[in-house]
C-alpha atoms as a PDB file:
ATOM      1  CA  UNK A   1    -199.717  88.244 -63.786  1.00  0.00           C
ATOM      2  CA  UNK A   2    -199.766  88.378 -59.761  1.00  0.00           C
ATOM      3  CA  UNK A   3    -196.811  86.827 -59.631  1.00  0.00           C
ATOM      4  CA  UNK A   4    -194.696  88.748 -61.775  1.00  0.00           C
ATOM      5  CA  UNK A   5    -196.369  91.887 -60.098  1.00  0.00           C
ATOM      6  CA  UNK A   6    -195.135  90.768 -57.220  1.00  0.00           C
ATOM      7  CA  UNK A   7    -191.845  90.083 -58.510  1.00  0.00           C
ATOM      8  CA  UNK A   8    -191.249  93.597 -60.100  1.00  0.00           C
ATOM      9  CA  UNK A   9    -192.260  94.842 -56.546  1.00  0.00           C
ATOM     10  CA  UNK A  10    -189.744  93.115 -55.205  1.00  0.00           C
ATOM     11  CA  UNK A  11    -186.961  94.308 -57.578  1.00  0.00           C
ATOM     12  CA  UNK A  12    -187.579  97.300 -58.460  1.00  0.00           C
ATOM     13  CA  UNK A  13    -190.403  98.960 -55.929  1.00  0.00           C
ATOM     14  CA  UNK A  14    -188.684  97.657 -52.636  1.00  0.00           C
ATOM     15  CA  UNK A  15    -185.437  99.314 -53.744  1.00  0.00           C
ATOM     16  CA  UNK A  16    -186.932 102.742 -54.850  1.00  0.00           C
ATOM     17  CA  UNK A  17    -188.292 102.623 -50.720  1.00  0.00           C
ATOM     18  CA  UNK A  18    -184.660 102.284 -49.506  1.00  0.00           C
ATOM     19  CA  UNK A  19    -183.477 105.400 -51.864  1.00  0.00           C
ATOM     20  CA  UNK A  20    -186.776 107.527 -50.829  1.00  0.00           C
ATOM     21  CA  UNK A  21    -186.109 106.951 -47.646  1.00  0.00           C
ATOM     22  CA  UNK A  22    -182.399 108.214 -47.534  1.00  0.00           C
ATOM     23  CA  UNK A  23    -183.180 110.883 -49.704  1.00  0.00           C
ATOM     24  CA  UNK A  24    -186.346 112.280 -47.094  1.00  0.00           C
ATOM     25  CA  UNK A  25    -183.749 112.004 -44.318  1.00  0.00           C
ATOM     26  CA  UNK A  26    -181.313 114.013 -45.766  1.00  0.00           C
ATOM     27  CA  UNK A  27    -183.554 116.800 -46.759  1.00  0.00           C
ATOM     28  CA  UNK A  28    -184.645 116.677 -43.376  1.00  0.00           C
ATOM     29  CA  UNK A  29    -181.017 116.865 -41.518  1.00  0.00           C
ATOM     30  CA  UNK A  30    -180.504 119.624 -44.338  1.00  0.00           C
ATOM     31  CA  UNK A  31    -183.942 121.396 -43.300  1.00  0.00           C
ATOM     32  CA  UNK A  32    -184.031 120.898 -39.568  1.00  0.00           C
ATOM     33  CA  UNK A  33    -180.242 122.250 -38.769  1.00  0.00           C
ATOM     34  CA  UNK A  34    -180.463 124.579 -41.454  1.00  0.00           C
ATOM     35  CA  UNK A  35    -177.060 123.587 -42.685  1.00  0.00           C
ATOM     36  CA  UNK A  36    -175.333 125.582 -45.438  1.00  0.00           C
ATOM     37  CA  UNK A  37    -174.572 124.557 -48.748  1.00  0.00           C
ATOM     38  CA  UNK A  38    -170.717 124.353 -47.986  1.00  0.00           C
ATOM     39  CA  UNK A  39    -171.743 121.662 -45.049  1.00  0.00           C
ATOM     40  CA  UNK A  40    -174.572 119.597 -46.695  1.00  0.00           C
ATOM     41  CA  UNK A  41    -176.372 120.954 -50.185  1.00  0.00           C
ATOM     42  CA  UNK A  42    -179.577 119.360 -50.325  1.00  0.00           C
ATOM     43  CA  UNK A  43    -180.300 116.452 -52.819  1.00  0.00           C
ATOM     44  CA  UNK A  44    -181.821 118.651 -55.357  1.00  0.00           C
ATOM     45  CA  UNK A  45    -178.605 120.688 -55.199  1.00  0.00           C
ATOM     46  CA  UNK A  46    -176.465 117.589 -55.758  1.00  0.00           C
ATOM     47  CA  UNK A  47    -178.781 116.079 -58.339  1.00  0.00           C
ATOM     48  CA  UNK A  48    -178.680 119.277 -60.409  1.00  0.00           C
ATOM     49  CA  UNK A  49    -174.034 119.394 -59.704  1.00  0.00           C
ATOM     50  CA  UNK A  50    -174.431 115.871 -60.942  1.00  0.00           C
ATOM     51  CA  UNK A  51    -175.945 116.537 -64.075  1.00  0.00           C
ATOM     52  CA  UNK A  52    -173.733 119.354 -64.951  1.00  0.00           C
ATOM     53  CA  UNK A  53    -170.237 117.046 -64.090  1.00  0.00           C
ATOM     54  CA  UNK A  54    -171.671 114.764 -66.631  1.00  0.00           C
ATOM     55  CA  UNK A  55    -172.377 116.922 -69.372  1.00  0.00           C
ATOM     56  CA  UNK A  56    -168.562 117.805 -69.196  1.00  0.00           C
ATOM     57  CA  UNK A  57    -165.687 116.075 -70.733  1.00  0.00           C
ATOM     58  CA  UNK A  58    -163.458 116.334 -67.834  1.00  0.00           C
ATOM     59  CA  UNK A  59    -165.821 114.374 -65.702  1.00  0.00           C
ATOM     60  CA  UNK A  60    -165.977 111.759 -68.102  1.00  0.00           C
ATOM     61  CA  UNK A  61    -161.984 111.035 -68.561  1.00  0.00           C
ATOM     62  CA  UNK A  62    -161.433 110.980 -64.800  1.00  0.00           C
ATOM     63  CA  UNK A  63    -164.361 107.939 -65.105  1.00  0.00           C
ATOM     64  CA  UNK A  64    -162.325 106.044 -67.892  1.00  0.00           C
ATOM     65  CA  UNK A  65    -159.151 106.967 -66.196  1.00  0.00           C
ATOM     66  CA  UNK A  66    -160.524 105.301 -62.808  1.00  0.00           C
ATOM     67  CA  UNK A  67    -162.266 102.271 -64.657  1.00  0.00           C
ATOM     68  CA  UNK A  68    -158.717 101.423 -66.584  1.00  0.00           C
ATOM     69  CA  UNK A  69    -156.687 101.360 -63.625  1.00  0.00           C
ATOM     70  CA  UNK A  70    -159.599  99.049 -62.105  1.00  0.00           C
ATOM     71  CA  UNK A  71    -160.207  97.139 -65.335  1.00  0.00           C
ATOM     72  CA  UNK A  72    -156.210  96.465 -65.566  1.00  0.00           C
ATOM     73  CA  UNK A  73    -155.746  95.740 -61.559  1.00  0.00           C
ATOM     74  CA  UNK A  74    -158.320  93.630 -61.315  1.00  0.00           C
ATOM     75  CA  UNK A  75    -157.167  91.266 -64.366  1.00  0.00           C
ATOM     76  CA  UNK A  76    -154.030  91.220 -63.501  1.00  0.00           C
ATOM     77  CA  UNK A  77    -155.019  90.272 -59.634  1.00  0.00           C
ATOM     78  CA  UNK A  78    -157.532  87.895 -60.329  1.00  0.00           C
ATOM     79  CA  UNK A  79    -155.497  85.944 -63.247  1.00  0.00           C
ATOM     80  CA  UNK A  80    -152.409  85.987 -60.927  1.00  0.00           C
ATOM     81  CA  UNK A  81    -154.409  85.158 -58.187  1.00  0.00           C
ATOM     82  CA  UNK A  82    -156.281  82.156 -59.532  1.00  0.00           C
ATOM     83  CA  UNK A  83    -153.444  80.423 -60.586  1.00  0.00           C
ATOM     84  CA  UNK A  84    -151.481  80.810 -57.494  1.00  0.00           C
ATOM     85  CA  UNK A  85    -154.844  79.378 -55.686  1.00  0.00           C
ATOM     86  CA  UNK A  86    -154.872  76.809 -57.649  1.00  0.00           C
ATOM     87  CA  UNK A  87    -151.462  75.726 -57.832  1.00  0.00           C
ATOM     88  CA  UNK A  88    -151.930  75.967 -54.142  1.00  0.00           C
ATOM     89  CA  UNK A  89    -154.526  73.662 -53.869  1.00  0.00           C
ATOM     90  CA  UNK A  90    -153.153  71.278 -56.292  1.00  0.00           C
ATOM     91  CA  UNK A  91    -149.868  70.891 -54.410  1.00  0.00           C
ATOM     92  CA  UNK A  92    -149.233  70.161 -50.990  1.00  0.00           C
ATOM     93  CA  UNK A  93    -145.290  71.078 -51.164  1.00  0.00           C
ATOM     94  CA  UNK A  94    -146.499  74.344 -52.916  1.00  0.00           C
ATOM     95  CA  UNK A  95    -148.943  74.906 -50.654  1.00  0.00           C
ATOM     96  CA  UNK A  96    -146.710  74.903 -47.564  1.00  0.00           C
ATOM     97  CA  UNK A  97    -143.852  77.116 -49.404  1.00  0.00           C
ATOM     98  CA  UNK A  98    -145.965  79.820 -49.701  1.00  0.00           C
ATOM     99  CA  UNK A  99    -148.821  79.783 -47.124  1.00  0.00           C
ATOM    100  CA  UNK A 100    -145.891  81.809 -44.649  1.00  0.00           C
ATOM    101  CA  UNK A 101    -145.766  84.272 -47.223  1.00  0.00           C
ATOM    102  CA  UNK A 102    -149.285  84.736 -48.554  1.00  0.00           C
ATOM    103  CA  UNK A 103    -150.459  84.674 -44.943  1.00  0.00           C
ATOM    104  CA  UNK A 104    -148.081  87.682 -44.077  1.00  0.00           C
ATOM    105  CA  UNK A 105    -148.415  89.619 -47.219  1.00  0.00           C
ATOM    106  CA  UNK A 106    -152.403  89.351 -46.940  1.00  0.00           C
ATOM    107  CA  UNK A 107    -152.585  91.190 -44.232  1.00  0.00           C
ATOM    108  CA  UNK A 108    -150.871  94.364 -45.462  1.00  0.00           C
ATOM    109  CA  UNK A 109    -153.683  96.556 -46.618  1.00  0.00           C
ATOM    110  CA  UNK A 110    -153.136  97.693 -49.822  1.00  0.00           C
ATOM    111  CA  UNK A 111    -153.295 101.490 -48.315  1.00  0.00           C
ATOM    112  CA  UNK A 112    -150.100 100.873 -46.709  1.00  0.00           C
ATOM    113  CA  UNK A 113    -148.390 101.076 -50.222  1.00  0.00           C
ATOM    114  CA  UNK A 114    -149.818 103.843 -51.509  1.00  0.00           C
ATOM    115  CA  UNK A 115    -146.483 105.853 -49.990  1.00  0.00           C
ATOM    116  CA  UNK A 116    -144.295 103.504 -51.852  1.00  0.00           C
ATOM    117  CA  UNK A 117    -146.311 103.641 -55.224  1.00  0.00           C
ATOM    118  CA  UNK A 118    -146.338 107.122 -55.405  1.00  0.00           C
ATOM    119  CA  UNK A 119    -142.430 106.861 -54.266  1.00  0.00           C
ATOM    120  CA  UNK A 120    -141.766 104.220 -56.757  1.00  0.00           C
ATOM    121  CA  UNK A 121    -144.359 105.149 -59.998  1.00  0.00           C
ATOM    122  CA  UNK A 122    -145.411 108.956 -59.284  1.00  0.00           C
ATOM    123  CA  UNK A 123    -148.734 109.908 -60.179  1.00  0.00           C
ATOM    124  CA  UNK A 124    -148.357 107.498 -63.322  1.00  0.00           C
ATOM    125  CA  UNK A 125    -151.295 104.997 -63.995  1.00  0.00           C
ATOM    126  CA  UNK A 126    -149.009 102.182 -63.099  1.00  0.00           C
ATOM    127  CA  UNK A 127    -149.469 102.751 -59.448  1.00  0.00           C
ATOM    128  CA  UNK A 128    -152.808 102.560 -58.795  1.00  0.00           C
ATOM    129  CA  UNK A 129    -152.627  99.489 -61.445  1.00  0.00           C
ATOM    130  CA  UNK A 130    -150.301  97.562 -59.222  1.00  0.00           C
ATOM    131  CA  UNK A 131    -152.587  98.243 -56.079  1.00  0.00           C
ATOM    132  CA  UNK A 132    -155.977  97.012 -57.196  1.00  0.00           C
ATOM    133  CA  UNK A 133    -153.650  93.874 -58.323  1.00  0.00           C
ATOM    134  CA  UNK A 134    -152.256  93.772 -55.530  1.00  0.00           C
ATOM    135  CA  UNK A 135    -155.859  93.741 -53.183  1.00  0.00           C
ATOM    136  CA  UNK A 136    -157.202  91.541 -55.365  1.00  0.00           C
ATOM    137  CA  UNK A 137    -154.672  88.557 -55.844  1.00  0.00           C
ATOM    138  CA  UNK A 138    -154.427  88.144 -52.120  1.00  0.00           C
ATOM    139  CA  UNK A 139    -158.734  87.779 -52.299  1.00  0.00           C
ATOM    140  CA  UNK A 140    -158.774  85.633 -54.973  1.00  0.00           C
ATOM    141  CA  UNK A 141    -155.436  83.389 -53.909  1.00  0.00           C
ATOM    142  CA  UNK A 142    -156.639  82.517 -50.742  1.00  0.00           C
ATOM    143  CA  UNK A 143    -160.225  81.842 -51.614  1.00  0.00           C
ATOM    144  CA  UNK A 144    -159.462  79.579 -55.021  1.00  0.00           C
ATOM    145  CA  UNK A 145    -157.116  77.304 -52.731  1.00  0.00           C
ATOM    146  CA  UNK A 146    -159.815  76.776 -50.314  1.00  0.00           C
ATOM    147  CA  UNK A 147    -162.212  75.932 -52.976  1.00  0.00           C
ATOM    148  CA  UNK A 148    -159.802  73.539 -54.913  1.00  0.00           C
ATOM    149  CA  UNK A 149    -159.163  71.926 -50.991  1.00  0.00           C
ATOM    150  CA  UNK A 150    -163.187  71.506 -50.519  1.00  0.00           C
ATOM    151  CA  UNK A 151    -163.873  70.136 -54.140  1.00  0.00           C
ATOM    152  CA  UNK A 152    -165.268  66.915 -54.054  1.00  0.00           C
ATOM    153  CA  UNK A 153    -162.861  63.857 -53.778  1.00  0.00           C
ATOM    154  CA  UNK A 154    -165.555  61.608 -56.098  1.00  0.00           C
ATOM    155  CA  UNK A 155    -164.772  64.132 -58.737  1.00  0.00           C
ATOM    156  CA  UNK A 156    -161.071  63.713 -58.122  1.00  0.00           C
ATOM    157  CA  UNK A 157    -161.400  59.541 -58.291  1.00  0.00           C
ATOM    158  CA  UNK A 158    -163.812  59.774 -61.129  1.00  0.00           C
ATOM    159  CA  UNK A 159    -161.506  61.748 -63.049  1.00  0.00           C
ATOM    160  CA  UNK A 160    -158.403  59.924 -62.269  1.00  0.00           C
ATOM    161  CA  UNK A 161    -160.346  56.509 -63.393  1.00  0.00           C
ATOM    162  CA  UNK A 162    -160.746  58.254 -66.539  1.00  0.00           C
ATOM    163  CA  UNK A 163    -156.424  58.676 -66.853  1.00  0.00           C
ATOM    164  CA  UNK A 164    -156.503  62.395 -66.500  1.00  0.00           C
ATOM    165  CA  UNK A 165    -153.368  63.515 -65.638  1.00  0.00           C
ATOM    166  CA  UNK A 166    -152.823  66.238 -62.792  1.00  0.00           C
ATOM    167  CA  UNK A 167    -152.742  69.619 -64.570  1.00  0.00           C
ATOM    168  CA  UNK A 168    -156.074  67.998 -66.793  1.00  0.00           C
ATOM    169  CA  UNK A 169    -157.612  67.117 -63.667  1.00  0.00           C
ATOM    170  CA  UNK A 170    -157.233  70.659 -62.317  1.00  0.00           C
ATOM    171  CA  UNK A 171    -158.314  72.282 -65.053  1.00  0.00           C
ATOM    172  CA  UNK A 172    -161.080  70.529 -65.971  1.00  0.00           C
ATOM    173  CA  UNK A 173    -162.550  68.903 -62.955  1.00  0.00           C
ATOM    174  CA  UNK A 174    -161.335  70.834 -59.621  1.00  0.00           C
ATOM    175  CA  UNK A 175    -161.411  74.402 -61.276  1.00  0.00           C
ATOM    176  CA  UNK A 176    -165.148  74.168 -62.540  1.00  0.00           C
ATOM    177  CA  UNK A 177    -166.137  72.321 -59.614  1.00  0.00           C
ATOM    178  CA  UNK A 178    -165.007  75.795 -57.697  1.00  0.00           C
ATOM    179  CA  UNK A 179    -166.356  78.215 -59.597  1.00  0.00           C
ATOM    180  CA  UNK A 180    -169.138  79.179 -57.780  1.00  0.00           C
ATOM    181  CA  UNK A 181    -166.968  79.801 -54.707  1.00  0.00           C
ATOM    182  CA  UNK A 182    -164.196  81.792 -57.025  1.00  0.00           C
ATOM    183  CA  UNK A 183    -167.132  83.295 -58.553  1.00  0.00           C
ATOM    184  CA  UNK A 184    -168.456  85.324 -55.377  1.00  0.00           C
ATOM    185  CA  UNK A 185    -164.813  85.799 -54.155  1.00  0.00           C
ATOM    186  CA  UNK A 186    -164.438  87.409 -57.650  1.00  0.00           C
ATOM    187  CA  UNK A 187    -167.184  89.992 -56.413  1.00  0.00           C
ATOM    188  CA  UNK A 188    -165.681  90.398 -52.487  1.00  0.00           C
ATOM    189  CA  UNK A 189    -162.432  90.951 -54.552  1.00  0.00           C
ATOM    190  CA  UNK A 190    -163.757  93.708 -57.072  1.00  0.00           C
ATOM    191  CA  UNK A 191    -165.079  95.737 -54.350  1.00  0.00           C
ATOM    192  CA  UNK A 192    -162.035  95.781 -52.585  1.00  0.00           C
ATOM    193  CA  UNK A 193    -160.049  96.726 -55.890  1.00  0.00           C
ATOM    194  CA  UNK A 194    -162.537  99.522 -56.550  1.00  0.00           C
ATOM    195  CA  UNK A 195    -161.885 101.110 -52.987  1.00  0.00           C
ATOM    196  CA  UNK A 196    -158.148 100.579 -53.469  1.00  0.00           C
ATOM    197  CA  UNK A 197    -157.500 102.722 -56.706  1.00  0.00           C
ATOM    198  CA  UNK A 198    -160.238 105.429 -55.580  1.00  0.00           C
ATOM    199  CA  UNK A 199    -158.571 106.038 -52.506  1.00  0.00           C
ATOM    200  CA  UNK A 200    -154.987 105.710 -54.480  1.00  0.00           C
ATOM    201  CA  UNK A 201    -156.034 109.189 -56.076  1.00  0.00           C
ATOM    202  CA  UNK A 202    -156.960 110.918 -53.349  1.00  0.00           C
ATOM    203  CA  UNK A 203    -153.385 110.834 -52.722  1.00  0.00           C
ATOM    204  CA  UNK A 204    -151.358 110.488 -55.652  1.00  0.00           C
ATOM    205  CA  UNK A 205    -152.839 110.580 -59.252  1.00  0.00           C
ATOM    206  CA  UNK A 206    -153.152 113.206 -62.353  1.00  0.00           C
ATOM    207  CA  UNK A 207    -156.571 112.029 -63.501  1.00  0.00           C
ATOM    208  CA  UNK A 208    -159.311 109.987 -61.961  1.00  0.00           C
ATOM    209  CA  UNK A 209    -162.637 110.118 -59.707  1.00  0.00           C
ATOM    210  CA  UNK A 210    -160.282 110.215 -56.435  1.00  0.00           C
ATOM    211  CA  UNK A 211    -158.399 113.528 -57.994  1.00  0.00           C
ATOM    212  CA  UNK A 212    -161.737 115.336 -58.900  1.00  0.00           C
ATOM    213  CA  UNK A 213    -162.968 114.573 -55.439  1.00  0.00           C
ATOM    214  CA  UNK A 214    -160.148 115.775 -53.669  1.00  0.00           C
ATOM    215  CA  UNK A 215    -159.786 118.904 -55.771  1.00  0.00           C
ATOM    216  CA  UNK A 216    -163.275 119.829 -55.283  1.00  0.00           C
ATOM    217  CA  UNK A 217    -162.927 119.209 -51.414  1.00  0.00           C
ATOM    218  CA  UNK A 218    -159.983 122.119 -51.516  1.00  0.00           C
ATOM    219  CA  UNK A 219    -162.413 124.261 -53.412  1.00  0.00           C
ATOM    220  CA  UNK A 220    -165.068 123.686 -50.897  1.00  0.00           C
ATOM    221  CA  UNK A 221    -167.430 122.405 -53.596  1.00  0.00           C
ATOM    222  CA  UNK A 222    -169.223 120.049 -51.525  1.00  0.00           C
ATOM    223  CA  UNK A 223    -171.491 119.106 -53.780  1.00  0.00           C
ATOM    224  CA  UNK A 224    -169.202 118.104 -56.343  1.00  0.00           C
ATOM    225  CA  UNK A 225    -167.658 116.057 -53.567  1.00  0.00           C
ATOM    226  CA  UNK A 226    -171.334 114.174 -52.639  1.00  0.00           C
ATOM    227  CA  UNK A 227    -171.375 113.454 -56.297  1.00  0.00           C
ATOM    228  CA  UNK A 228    -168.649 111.702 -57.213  1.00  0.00           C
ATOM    229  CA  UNK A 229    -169.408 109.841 -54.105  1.00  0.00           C
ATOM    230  CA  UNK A 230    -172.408 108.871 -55.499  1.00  0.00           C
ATOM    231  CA  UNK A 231    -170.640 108.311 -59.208  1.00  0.00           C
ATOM    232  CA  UNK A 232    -167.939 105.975 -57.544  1.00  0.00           C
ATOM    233  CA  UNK A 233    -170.594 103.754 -55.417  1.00  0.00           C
ATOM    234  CA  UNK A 234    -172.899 103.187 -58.534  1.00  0.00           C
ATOM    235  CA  UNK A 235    -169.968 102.193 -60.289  1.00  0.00           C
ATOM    236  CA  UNK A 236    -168.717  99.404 -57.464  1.00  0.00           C
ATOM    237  CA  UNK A 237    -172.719  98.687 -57.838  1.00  0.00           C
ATOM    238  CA  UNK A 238    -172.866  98.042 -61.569  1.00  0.00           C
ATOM    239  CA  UNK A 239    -169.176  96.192 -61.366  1.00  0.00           C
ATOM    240  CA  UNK A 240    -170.732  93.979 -58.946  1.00  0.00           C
ATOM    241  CA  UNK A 241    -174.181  93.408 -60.712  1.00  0.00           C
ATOM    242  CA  UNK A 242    -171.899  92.722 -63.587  1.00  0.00           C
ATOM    243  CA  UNK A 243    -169.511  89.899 -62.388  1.00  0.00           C
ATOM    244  CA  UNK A 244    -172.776  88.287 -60.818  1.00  0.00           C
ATOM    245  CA  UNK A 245    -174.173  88.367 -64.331  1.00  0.00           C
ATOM    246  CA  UNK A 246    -171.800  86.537 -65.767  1.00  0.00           C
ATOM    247  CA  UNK A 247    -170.914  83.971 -63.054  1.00  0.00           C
ATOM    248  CA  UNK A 248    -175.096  83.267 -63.252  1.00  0.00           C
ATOM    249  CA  UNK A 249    -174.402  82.654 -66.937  1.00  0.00           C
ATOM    250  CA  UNK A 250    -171.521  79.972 -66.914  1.00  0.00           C
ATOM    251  CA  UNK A 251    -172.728  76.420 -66.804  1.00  0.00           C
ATOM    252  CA  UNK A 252    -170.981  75.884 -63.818  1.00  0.00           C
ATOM    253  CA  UNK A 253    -172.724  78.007 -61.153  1.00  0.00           C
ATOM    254  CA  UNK A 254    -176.342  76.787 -62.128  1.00  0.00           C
END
């Protein structure tokens, strides 16, 4: 019983510290500066905007509207992107073709193409689709081909003793063997997705969590603003949590 006292602390009591804390600090900056509402509305304030933006129907289309361009981006990148990785690691000739370009391309910040998507695709869903594909391949590219290079070469001999051809051998020796590596790239990757089509709609979009931000922002609703701030981060949380879930739950990563 100690024990999983202790443990329930640890989940559950240790985090509710972190969030008291933040929340005291803010009502103090709020209370000591005397700041107005338009500046910084105290966390009661926000709690209370918060409940009202969910009761509403509008709030909740600009969150399924955000999550589809996400959901679509990020299979799209991570698909893509595993296959290229693994192809990568699989081939040396391959491998040297397009290390020049993936290197380059990589470091482009998917930001940078937000001009060019809203040039190329409007305020259309495709846009924002093609960006969190595009942050995430690059992730998930780079990281599977360095876990296919650092699988271990007994697996490779074993399996080769056995006759397994070369795509066989990939698939069912090298690519469970990195898993757990793919796996937490999978999470560095969703993050990065989740910041890329948020910050696409600030700019460009006709629905979504970046659009509702930025429209209450020009209506000085700051507490609309704080928010969907706080809507978007427990989101990235809850992606997160989720993809950890389910990597914990494959054989693979035990």
């Amino acid at each position: 019983m100690m024990a999983l006292g202790h443990a329930v602390g640890r989940r559950v009591l240790l985090p509710l510290v972190g969030v008291v804390i933040v929340l005291a600090i803010w009502q103090a900056t709020v209370a000591i500066y005397r700041l107005p509402l338009i500046v910084l509305p105290p966390p009661w304030t926000v709690a209370t905007t918060l409940a009202d933006l969910v009761g509403t129907r509008a709030f909740w289309r600009d969150v399924g509207v955000s999550l589809y361009e996400f959901v679509a981006g990020y299979a799209i990148g991570t698909t893509l992107g595993v296959a290229t990785g693994l192809a990568m690691g699989e081939s040396r000739r391959f491998r040297q073709a397009l290390t020049p370009v993936i290197e380059s391309l990589r470091f482009i910040v998917p930001f940078a193409w937000i001009p060019l998507t809203i040039l190329w695709f409007g305020t259309s869903y495709a846009g924002k689709i093609m960006l969190v594909a595009y942050a995430v391949y690059f992730v998930m590219t780079v990281s599977t081909a360095r876990a296919i290079a650092h699988v271990d070469p007994t697996l490779t001999r074993v399996g080769t003793m056995l006759g397994m051809r070369p795509l066989r051998l990939a698939l069912r020796v090298h690519l469970p063997a990195a898993m757990p590596t793919i796996a937490s790239a999978a999470r560095a990757a969703a993050a990065i997705g989740w910041i890329a089509v948020v910050a696409a709609e600030y700019i460009g979009a006709s629905a979504g969590l970046g659009l509702m931000i930025t429209n209450a922002a020009s209506s000085l609703a700051t507490g609309v603003v704080i928010a969907g701030m706080i809507v978007i981060g427990l989101i990235g949380a809850g992606v997160s949590a989720a993809i950890l879930a389910i990597a914990r739950a494959q054989p693979s990563a035990r």
